[in-house]
PDB file of N, CA and C in Angstrom:
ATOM      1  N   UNK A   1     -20.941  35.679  22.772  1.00  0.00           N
ATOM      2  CA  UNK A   1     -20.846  37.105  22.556  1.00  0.00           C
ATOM      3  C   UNK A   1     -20.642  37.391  21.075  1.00  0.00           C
ATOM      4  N   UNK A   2     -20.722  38.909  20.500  1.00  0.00           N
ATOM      5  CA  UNK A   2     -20.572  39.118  19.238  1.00  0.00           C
ATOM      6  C   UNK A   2     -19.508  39.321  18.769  1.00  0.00           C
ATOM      7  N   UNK A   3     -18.782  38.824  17.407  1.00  0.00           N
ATOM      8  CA  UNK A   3     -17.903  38.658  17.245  1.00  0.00           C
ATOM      9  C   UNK A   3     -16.956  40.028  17.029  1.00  0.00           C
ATOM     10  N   UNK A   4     -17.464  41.190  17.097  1.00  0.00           N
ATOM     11  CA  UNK A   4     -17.205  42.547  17.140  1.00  0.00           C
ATOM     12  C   UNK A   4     -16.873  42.631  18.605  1.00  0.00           C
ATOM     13  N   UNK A   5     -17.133  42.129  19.887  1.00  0.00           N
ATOM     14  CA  UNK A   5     -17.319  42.423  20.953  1.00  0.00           C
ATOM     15  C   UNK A   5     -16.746  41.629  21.960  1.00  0.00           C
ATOM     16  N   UNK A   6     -15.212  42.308  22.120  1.00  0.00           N
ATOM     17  CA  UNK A   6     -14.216  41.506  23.024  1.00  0.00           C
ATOM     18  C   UNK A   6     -15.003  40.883  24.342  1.00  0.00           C
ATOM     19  N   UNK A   7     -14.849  39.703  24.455  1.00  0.00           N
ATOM     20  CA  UNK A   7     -14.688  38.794  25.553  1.00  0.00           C
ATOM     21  C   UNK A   7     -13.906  39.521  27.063  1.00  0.00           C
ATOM     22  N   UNK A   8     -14.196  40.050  28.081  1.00  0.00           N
ATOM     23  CA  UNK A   8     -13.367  40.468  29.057  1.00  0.00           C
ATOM     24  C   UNK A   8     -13.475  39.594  30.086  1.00  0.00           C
ATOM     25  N   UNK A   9     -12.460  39.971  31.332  1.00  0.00           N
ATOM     26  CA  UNK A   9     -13.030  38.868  32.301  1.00  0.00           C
ATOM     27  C   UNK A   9     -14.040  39.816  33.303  1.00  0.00           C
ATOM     28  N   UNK A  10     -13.790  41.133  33.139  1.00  0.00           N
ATOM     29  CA  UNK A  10     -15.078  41.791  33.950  1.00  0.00           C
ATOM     30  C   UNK A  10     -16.272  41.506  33.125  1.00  0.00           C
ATOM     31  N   UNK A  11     -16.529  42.037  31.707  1.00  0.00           N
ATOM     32  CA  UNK A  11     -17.628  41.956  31.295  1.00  0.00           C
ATOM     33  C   UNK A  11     -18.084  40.067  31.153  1.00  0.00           C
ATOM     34  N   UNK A  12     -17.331  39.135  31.630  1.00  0.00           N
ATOM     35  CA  UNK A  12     -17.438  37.497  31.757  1.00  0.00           C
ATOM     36  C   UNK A  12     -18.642  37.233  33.231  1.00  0.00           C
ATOM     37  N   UNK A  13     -17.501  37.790  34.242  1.00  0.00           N
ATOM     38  CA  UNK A  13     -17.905  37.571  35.464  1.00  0.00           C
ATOM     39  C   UNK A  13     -19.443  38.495  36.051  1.00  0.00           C
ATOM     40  N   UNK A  14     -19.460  39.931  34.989  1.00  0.00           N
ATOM     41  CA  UNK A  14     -21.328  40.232  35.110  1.00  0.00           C
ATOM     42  C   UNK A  14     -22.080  39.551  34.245  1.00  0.00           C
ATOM     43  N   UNK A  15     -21.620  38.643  33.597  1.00  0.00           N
ATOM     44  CA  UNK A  15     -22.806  38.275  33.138  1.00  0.00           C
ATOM     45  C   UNK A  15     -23.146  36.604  33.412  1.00  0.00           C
ATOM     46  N   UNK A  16     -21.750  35.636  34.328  1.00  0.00           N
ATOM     47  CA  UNK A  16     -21.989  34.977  35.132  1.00  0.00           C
ATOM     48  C   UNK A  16     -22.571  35.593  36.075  1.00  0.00           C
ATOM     49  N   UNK A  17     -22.404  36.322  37.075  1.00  0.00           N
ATOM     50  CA  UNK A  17     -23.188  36.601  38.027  1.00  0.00           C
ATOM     51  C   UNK A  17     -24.706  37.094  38.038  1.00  0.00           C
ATOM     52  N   UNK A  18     -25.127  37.520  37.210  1.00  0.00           N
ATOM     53  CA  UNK A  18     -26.191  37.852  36.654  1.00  0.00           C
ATOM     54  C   UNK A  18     -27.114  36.861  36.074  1.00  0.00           C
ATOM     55  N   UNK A  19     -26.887  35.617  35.391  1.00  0.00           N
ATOM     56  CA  UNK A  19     -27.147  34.482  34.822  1.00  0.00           C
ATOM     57  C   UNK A  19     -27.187  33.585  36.541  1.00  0.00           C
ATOM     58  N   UNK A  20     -26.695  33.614  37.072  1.00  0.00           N
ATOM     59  CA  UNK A  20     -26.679  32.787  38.217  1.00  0.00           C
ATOM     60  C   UNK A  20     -27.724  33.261  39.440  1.00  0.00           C
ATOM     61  N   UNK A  21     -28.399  34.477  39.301  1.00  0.00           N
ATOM     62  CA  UNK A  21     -29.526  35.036  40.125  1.00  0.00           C
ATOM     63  C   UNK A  21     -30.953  34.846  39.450  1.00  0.00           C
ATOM     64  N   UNK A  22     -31.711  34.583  40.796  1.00  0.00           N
ATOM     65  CA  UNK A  22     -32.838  34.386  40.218  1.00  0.00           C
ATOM     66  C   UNK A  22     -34.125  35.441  40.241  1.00  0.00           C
ATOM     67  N   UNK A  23     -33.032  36.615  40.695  1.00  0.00           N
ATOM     68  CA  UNK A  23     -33.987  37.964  40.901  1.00  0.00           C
ATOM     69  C   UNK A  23     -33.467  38.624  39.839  1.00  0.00           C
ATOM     70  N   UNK A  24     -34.022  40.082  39.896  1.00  0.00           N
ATOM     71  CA  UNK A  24     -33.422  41.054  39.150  1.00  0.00           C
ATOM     72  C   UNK A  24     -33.074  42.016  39.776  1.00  0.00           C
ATOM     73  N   UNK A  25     -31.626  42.057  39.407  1.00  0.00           N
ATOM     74  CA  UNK A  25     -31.322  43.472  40.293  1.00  0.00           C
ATOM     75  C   UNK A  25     -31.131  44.202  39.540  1.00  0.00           C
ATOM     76  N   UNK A  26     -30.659  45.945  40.143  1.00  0.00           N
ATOM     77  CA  UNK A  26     -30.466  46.732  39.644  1.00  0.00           C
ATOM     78  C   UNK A  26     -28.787  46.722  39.551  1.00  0.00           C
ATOM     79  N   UNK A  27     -28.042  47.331  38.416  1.00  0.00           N
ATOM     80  CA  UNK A  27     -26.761  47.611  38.386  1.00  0.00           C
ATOM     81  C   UNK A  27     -26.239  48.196  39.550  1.00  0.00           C
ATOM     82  N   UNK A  28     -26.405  48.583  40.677  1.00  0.00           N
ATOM     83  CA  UNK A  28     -26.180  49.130  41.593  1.00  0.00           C
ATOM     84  C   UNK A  28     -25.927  47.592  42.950  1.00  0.00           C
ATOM     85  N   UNK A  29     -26.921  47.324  42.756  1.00  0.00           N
ATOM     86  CA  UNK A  29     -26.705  45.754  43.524  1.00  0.00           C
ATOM     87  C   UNK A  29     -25.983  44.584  42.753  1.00  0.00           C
ATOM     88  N   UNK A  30     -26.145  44.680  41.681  1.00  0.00           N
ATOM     89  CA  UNK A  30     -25.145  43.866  41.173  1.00  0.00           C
ATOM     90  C   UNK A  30     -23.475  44.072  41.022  1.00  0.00           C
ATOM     91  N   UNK A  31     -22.961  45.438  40.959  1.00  0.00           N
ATOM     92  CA  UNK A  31     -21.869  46.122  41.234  1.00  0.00           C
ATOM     93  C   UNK A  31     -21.686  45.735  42.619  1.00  0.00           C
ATOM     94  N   UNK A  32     -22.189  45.740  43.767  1.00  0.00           N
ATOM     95  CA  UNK A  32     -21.889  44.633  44.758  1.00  0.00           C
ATOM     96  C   UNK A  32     -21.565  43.707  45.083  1.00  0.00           C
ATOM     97  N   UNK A  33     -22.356  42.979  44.335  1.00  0.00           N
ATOM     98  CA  UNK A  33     -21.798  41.191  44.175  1.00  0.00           C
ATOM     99  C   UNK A  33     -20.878  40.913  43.023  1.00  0.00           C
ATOM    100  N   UNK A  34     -20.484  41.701  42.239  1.00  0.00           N
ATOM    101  CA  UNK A  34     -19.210  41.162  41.333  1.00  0.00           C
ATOM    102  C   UNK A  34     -17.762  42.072  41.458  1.00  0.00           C
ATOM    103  N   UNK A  35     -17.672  43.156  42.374  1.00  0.00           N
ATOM    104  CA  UNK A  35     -16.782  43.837  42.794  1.00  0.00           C
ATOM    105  C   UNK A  35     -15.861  42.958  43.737  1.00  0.00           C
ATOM    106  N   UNK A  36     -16.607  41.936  43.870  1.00  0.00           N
ATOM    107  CA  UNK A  36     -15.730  40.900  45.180  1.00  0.00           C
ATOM    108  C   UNK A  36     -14.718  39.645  44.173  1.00  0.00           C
ATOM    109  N   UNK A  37     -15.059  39.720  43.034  1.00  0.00           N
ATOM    110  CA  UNK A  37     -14.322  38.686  42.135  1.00  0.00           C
ATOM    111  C   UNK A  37     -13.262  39.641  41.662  1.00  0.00           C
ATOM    112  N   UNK A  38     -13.175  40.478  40.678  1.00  0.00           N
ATOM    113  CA  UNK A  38     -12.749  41.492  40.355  1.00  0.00           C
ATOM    114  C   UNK A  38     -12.336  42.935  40.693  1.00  0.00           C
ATOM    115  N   UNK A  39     -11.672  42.653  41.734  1.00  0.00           N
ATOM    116  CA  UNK A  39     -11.993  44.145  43.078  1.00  0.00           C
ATOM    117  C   UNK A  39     -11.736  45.450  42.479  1.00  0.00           C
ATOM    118  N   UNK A  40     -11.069  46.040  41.426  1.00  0.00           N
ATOM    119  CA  UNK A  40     -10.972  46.817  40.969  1.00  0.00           C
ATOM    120  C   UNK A  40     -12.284  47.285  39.892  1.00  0.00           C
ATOM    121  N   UNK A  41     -13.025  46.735  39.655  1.00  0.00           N
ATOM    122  CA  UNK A  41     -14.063  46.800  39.262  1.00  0.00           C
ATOM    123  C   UNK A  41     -15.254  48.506  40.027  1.00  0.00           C
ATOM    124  N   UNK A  42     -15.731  48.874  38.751  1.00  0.00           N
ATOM    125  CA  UNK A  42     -16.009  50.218  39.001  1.00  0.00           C
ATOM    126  C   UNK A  42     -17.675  50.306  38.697  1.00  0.00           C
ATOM    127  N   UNK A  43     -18.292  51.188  39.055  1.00  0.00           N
ATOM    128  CA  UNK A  43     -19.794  50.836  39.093  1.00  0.00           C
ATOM    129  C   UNK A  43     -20.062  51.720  37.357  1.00  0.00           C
ATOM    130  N   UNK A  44     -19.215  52.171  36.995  1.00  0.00           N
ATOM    131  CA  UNK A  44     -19.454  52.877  35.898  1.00  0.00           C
ATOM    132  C   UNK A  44     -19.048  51.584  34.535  1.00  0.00           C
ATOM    133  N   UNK A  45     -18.214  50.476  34.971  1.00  0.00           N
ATOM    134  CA  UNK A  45     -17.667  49.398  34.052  1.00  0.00           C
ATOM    135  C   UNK A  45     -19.352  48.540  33.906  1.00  0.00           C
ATOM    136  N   UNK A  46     -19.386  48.402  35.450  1.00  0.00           N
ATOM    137  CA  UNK A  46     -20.900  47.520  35.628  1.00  0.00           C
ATOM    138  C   UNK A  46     -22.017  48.085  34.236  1.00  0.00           C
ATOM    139  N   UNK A  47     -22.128  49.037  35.037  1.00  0.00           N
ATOM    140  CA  UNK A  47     -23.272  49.886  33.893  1.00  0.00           C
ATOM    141  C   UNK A  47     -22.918  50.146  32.295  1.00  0.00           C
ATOM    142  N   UNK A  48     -22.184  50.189  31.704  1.00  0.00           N
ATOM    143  CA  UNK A  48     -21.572  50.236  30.399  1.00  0.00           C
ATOM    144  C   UNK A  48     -21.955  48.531  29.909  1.00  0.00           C
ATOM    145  N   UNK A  49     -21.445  47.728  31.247  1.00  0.00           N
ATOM    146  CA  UNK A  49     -21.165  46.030  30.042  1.00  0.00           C
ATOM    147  C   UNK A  49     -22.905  45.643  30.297  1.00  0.00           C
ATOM    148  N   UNK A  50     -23.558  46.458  30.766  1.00  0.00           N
ATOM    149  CA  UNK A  50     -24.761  45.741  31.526  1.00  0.00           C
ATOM    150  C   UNK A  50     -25.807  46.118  30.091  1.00  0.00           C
ATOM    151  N   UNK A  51     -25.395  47.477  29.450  1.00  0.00           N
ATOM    152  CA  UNK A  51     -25.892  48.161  28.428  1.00  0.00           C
ATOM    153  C   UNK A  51     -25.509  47.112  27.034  1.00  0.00           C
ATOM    154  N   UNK A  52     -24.514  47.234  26.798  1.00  0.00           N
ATOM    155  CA  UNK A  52     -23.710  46.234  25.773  1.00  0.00           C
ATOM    156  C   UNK A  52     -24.063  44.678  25.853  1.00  0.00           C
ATOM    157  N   UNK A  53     -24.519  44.118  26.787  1.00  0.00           N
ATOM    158  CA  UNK A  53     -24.821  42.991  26.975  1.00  0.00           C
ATOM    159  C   UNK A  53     -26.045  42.779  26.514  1.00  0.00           C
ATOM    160  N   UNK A  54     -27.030  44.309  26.641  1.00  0.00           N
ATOM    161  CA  UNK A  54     -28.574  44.162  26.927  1.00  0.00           C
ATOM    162  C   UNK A  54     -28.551  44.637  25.040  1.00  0.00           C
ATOM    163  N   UNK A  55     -27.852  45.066  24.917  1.00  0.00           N
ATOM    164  CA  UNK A  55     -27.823  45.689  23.391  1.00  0.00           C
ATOM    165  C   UNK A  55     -27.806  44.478  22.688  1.00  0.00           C
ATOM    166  N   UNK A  56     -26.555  43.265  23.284  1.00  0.00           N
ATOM    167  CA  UNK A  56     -26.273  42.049  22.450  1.00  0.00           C
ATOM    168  C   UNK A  56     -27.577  41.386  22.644  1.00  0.00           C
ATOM    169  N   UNK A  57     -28.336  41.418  23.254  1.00  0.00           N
ATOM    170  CA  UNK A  57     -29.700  40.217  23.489  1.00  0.00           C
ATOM    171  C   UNK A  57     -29.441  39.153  24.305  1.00  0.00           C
ATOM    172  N   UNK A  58     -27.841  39.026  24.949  1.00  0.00           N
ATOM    173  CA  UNK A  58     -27.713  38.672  25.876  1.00  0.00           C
ATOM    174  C   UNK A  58     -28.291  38.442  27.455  1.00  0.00           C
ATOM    175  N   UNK A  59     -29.049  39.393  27.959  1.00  0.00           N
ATOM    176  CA  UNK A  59     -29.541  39.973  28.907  1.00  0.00           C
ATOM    177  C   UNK A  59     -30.514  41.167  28.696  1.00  0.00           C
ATOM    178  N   UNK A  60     -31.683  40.636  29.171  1.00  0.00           N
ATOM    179  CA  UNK A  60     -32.884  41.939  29.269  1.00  0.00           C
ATOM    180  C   UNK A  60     -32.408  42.962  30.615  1.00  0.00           C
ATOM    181  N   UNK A  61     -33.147  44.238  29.691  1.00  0.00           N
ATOM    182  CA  UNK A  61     -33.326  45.272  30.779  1.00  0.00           C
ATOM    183  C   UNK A  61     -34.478  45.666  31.235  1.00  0.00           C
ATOM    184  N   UNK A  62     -35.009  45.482  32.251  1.00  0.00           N
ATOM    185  CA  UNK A  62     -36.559  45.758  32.641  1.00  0.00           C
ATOM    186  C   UNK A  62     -36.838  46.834  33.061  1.00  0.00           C
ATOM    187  N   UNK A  63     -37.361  47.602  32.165  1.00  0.00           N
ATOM    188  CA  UNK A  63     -37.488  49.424  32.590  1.00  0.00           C
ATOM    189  C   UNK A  63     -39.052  49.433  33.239  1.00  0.00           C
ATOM    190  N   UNK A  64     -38.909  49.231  34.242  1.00  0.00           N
ATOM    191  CA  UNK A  64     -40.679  49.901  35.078  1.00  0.00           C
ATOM    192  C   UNK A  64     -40.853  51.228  35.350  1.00  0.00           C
ATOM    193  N   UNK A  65     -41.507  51.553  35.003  1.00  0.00           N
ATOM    194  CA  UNK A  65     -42.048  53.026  35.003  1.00  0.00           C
ATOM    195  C   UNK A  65     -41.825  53.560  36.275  1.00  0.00           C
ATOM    196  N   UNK A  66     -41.253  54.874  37.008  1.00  0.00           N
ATOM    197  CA  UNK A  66     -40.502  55.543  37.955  1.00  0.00           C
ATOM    198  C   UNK A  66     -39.436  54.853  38.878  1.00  0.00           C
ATOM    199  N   UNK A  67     -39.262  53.590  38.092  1.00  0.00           N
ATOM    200  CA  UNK A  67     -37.789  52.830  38.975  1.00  0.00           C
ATOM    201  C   UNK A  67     -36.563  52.393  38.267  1.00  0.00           C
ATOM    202  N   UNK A  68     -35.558  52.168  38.946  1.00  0.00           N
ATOM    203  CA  UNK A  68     -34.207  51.799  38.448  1.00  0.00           C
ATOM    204  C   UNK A  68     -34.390  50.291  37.254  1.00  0.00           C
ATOM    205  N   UNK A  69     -33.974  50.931  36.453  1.00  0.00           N
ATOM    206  CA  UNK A  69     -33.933  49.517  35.760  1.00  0.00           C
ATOM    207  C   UNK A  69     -33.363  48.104  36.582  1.00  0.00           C
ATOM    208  N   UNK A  70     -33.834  47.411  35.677  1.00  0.00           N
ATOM    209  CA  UNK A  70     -33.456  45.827  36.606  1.00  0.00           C
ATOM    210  C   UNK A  70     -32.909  44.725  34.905  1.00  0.00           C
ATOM    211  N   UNK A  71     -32.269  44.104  35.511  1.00  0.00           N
ATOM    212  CA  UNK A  71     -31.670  43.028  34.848  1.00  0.00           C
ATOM    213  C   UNK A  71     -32.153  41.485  34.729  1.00  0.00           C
ATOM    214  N   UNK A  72     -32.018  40.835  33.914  1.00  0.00           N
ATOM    215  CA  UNK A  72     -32.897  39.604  33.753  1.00  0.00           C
ATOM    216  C   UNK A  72     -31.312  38.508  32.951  1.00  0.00           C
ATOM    217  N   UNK A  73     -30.684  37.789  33.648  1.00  0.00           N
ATOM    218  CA  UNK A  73     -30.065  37.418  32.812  1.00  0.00           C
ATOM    219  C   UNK A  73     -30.072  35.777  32.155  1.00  0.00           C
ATOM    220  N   UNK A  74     -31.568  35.223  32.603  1.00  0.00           N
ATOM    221  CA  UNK A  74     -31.935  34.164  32.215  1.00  0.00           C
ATOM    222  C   UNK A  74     -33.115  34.350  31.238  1.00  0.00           C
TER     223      UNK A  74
END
C-alpha cells in the first residue's frame, strides 16, 4: 500500500478477499463475503476502500457500459 495510506484491517481483509476470487464482483457482492470477517463492516466502508485501492493501482475497476462496476483484484 501507499505510504500516505494507512494499512486497516477492513481495508486488509477487501482486498484479501478480492485477490482470492477468480470472478469479478460488484462491491455489493463483495460487501457480502467480507462482512462475515469483520461484522461491523458497512457497505459504504466497502465502496470507499474499493475506490482507494483502485486509485492505488492496487485493484482494477471494470466499468461496462449500463452495469455496476466490477472489481479485478488479480
Amino acid at each position: 500500500m501507499n505510504k500516505s495510506t494507512r494499512t486497516t484491517r477492513q481495508r486488509q481483509v477487501i482486498l484479501d478477499q478480492l485477490c482470492a476470487l477468480s470472478t469479478h464482483p460488484t462491491a455489493d457482492e463483495l460487501y457480502h463475503l467480507v462482512r462475515q470477517e469483520p461484522p461491523h463492516i458497512s457497505l459504504g466502508t466497502v465502496y470507499r476502500n474499493l475506490e482507494l485501492l483502485s486509485d492505488q493501482g492496487l485493484i482494477q475497476c471494470l466499468e461496462l457500459s449500463g452495469h455496476q462496476r466490477r472489481y479485478d483484484g488479480n
